[in-house]
Protein backbone atom coordinates (compact mmCIF):
# COMPACT_ATOMS: atom_id res chain seq x y z
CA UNK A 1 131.01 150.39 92.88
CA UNK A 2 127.21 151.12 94.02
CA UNK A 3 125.31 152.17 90.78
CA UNK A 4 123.20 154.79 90.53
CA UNK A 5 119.29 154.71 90.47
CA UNK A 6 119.04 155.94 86.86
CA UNK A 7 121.38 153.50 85.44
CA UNK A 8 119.19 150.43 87.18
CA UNK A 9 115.95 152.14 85.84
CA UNK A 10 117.92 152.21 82.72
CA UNK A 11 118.81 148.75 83.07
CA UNK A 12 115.06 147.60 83.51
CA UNK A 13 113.82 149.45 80.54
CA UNK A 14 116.34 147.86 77.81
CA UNK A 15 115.28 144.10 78.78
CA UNK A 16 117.86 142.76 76.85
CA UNK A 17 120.58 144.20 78.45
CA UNK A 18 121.62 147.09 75.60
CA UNK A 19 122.68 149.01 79.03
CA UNK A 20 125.06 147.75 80.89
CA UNK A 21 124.00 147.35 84.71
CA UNK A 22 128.04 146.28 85.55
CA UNK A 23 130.88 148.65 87.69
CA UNK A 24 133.27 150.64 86.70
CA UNK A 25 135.66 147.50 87.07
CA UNK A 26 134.05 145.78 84.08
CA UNK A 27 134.83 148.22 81.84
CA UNK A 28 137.90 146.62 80.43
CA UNK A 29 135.73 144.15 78.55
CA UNK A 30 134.76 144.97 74.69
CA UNK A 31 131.36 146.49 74.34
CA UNK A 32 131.22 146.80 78.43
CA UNK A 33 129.79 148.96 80.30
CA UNK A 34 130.89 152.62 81.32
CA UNK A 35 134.41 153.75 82.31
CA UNK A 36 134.70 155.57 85.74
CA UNK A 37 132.83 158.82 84.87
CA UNK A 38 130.44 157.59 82.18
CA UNK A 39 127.58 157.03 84.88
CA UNK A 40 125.94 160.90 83.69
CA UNK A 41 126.13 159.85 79.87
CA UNK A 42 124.11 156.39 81.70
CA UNK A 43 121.64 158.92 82.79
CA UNK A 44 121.82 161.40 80.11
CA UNK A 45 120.98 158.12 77.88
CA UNK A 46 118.20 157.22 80.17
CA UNK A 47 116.68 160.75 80.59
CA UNK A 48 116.55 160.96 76.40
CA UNK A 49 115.05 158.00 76.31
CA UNK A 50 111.85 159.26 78.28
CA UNK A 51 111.94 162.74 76.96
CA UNK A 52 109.59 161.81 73.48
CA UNK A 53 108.10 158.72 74.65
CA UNK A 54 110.38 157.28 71.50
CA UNK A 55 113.40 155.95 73.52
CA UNK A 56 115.06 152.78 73.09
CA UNK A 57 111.82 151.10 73.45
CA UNK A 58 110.05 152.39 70.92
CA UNK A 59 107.90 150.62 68.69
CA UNK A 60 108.38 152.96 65.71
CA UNK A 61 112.14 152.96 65.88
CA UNK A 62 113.80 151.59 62.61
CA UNK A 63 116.18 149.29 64.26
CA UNK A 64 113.83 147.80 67.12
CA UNK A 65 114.74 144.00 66.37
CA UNK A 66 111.09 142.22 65.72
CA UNK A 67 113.31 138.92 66.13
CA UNK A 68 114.64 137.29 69.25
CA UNK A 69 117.58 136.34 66.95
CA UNK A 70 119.22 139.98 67.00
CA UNK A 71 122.68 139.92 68.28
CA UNK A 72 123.25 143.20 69.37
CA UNK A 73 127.09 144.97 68.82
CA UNK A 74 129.76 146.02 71.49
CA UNK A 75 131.45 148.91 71.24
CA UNK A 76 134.64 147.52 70.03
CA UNK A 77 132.27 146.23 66.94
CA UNK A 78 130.97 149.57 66.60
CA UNK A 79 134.53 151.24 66.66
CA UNK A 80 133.01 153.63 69.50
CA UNK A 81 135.46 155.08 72.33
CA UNK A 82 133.00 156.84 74.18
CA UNK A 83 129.45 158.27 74.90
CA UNK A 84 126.09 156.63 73.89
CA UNK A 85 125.19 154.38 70.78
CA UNK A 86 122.74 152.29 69.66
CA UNK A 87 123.38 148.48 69.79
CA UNK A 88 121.60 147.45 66.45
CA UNK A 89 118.75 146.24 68.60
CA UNK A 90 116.71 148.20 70.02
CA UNK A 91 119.04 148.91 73.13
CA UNK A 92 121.69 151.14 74.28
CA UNK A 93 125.84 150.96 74.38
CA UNK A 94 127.42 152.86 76.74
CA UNK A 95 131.41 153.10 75.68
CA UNK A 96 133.00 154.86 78.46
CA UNK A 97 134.50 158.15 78.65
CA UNK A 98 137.67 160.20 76.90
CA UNK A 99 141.13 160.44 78.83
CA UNK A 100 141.42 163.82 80.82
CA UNK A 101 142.06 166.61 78.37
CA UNK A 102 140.31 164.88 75.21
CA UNK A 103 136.77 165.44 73.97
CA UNK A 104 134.06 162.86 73.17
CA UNK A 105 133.23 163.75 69.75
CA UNK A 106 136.56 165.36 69.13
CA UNK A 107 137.67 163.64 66.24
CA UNK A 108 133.86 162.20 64.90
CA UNK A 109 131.32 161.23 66.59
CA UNK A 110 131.97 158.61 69.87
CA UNK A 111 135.56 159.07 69.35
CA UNK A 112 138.19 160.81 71.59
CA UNK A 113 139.44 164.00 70.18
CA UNK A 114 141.53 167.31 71.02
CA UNK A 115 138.61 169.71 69.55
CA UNK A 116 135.67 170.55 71.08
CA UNK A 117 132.38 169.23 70.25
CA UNK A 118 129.37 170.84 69.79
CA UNK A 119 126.39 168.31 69.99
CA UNK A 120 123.20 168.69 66.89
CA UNK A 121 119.91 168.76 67.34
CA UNK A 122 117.30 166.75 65.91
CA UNK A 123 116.16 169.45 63.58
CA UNK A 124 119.84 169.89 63.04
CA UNK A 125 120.19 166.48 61.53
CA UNK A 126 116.37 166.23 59.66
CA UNK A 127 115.62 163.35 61.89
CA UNK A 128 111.46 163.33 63.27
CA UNK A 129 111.70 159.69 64.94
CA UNK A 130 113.60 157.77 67.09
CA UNK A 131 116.54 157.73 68.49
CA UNK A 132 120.51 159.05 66.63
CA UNK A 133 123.55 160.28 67.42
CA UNK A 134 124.32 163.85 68.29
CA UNK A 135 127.44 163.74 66.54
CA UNK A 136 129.59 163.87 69.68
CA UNK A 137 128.64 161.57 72.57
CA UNK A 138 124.96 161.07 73.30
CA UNK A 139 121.89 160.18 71.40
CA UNK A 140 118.94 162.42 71.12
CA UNK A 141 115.34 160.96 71.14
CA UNK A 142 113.54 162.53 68.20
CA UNK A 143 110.34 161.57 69.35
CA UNK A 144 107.71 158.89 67.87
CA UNK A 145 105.36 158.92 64.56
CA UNK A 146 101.45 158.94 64.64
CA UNK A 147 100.09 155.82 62.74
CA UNK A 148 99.68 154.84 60.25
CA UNK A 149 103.12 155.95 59.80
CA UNK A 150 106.28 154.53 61.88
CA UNK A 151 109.60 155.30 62.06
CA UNK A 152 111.56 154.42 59.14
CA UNK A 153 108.36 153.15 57.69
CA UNK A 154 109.15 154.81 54.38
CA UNK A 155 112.57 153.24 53.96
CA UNK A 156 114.11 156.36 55.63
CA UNK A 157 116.02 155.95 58.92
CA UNK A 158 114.34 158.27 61.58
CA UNK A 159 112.01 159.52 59.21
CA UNK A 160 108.06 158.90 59.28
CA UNK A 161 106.82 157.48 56.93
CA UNK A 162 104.81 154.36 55.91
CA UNK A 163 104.81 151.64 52.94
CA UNK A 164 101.65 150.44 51.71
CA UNK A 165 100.90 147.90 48.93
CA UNK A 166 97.57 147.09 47.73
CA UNK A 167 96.53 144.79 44.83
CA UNK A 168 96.36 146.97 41.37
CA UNK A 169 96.42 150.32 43.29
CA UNK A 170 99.20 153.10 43.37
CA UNK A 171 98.71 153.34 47.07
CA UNK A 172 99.74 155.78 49.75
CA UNK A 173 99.34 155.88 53.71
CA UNK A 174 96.38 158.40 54.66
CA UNK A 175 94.98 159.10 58.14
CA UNK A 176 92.98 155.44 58.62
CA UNK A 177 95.64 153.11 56.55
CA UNK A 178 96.57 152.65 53.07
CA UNK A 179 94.21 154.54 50.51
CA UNK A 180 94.12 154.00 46.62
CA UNK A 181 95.91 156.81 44.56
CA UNK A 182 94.76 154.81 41.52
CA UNK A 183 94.24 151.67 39.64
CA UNK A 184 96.40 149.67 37.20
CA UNK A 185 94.87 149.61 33.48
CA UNK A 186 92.06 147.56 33.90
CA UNK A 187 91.25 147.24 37.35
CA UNK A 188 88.91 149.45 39.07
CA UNK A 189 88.44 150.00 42.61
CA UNK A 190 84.46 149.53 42.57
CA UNK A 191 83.83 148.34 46.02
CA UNK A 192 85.53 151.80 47.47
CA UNK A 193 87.76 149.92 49.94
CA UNK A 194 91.12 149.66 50.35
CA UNK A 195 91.13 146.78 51.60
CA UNK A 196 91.14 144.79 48.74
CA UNK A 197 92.62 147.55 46.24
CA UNK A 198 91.54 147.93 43.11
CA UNK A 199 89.35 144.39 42.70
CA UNK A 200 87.51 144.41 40.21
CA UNK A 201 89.11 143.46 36.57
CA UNK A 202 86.55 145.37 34.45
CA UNK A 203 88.39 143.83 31.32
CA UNK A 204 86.04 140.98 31.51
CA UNK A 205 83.19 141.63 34.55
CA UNK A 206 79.49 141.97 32.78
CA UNK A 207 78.44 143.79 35.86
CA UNK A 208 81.56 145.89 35.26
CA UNK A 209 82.65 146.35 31.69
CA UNK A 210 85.27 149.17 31.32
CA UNK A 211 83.86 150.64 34.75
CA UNK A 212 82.07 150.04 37.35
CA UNK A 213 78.89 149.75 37.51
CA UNK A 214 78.70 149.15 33.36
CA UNK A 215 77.02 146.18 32.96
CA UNK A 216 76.17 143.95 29.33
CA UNK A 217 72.60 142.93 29.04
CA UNK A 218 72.29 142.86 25.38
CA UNK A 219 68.97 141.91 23.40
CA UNK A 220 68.17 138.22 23.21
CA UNK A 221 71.89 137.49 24.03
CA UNK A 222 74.32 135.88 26.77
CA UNK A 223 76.48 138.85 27.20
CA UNK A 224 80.13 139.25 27.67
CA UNK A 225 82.93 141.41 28.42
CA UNK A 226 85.78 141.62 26.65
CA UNK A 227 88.62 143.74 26.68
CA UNK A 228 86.17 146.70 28.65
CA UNK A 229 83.55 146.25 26.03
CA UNK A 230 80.02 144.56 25.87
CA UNK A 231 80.05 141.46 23.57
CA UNK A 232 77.68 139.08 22.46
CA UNK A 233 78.65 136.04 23.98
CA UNK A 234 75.82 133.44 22.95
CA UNK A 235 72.41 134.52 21.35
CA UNK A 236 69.45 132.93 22.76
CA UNK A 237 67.45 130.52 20.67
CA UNK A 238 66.42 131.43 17.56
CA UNK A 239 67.89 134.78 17.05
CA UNK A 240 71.07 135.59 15.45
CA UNK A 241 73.56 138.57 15.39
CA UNK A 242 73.69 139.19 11.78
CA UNK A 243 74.79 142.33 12.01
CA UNK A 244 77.91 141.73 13.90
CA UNK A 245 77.13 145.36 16.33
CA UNK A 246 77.23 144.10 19.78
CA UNK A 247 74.79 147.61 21.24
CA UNK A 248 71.19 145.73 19.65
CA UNK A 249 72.63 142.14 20.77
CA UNK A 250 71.08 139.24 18.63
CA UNK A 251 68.71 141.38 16.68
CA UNK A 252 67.38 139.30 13.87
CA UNK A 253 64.30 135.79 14.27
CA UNK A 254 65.49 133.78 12.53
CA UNK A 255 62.13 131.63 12.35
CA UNK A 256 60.73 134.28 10.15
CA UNK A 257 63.01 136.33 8.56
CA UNK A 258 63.17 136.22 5.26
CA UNK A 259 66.46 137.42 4.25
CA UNK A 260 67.74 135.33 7.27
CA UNK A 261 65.69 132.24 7.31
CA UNK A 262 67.24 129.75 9.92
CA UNK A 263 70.71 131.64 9.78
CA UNK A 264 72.30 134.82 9.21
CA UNK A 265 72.32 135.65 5.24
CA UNK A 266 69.68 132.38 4.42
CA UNK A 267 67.64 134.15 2.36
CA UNK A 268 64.54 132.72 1.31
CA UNK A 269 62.48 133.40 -1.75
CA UNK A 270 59.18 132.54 -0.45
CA UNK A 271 57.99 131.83 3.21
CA UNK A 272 59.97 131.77 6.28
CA UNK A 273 58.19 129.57 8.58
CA UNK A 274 59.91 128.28 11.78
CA UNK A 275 63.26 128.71 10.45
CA UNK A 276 62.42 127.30 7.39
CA UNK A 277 61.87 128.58 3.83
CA UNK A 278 58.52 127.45 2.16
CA UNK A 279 58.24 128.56 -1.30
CA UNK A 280 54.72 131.18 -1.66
CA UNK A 281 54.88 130.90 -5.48
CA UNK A 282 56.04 127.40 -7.08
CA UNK A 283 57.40 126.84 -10.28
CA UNK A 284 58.04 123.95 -11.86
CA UNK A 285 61.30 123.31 -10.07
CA UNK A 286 61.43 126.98 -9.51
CA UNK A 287 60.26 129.49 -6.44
CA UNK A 288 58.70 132.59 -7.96
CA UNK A 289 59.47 136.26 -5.73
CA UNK A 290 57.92 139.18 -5.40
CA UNK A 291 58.03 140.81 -9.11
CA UNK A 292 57.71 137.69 -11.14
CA UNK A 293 54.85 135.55 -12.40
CA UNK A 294 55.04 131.84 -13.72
CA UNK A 295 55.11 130.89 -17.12
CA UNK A 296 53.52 128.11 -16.78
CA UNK A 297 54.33 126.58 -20.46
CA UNK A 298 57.57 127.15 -19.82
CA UNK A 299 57.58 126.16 -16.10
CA UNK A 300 60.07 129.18 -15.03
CA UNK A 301 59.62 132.56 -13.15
CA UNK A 302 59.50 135.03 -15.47
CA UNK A 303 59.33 139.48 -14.40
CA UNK A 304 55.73 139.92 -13.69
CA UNK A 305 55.89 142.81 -16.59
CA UNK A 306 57.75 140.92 -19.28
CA UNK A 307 55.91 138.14 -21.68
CA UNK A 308 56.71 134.74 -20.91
CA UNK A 309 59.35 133.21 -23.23
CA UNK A 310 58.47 130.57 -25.82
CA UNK A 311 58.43 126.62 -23.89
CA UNK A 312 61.71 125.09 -24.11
């Protein structure tokens, strides 16, 4: 038989033959095309399909094969007796029609029945995208999602929705693409784009310790970060962290202090002079301080206010 303008149209859109462009005649064949009488589902098929601009062709529909290795199912596979369904790839099955007196949908959906049939809308069945069944014999297009989302982008079948992923982040889809909700413990999004996430490990970064834009410059020090916190990682020559309090760096010369003469806790009696200690007040084999005189007959420091003992 001579077919119809809308099925060939229909037959042109689905390019890889989900439609089936054969007679009546062929309909004997699993997963053929329409019985005598199916040619209006053909075009009620084709007409959804350019209703929402989200037909079978549509990008943002869940099961638009991205492979040229999809198989697509007959109707037989499908276990459909009638009406319109969706191949598994992208394209359209047409199964035929019911014997006289039964109803496509009658029993469930694309299967002959004695009730009637009363077809759902999209609304109906909470579907926004794409194309699904109406619950008796055709499939309603739902229409198409606005990016960044797509359809079934979520993990939902004909729902919009999108899945983003970005290094460190708690991400969701906003209006331009993926967008940081927040950052993993200690990473911090300090270039402000999403692009990259949350980049910046501010664990260890001197320009950004716990947060960005912190940065260690300590006194007379290499600085570090570690764990979020300014460290002293080396002190420059000739100073020394005595302290141990990483906020004044390496705050002690060691070339001339006295209670740190060359080193932390060298304390010197006398003179610090480039890191070393020079006694100011010799002894015998002693090194009088500040407070005590020499007794010289006895060659030993002695408190400046107490009379030297008796020589040894």
């Amino acid at each position: 038989m001579r077919l119809p303008w809308s099925v060939l149209l229909a037959c042109a859109a689905v390019s890889w033959g989900s439609v089936s462009c054969s007679s009546g005649d062929d309909g004997g064949k699993a997963g053929a095309g329409p019985t005598p009488g199916a040619e209006a589902g053909a075009e009620a098929s084709v007409d959804a399909g350019g209703s929402g601009g989200g037909g079978a062709g549509d990008a943002s529909a869940p099961d638009v094969a991205s492979e040229a290795a999809c198989v697509p199912s007959t109707c037989v596979q499908l276990e459909a007796e009638c009406g319109s369904v969706k191949d598994g790839c992208g394209g359209v099955l047409e199964c035929g029609t019911c014997p006289t007196g039964k109803t496509c949908g009658g029993s469930a959906a694309n299967k002959c029945g004695d009730a009637a049939c009363t077809p759902k809308t999209c609304a109906q069945l909470g579907a926004s995208c794409g194309q699904v069944s109406d619950g008796c014999a055709s499939l309603l297009d739902c229409g198409w999602c606005t990016a960044p989302e797509s359809c079934g982008g979520g993990g939902f079948e004909n729902q919009c929705g999108c899945t983003c992923s970005l290094p460190h982040a708690v991400a969701e889809c906003g209006p331009n693409g993926c967008r940081v909700v927040s950052c993993v413990a200690g990473w911090e999004d300090c270039n402000a784009s999403a692009v990259d996430g949350c980049e910046t490990d501010v664990t260890n970064d001197t320009s950004n310790c716990g947060g960005c834009d912190t940065k260690c410059a300590l006194p007379n020090a290499v600085s570090a970060c570690k764990t979020g916190k300014c460290a002293v990682g080396l002190c420059t020559a000739d100073w020394g962290d005595c302290d141990g309090a990483a906020q004044n760096g390496c705050e002690i010369n060691l070339l001339t202090s006295k209670q740190n003469c060359g080193g932390c806790d060298a304390e010197c009696f006398g003179l610090c002079t480039e890191g070393e200690c020079h006694c100011a007040k010799p002894c015998g084999s002693e090194c009088c301080t500040t407070g005590q005189k020499c007794c010289e007959d006895a060659q030993m420091c002695w408190p400046s206010t107490s009379v030297c003992p008796l020589p040894r």
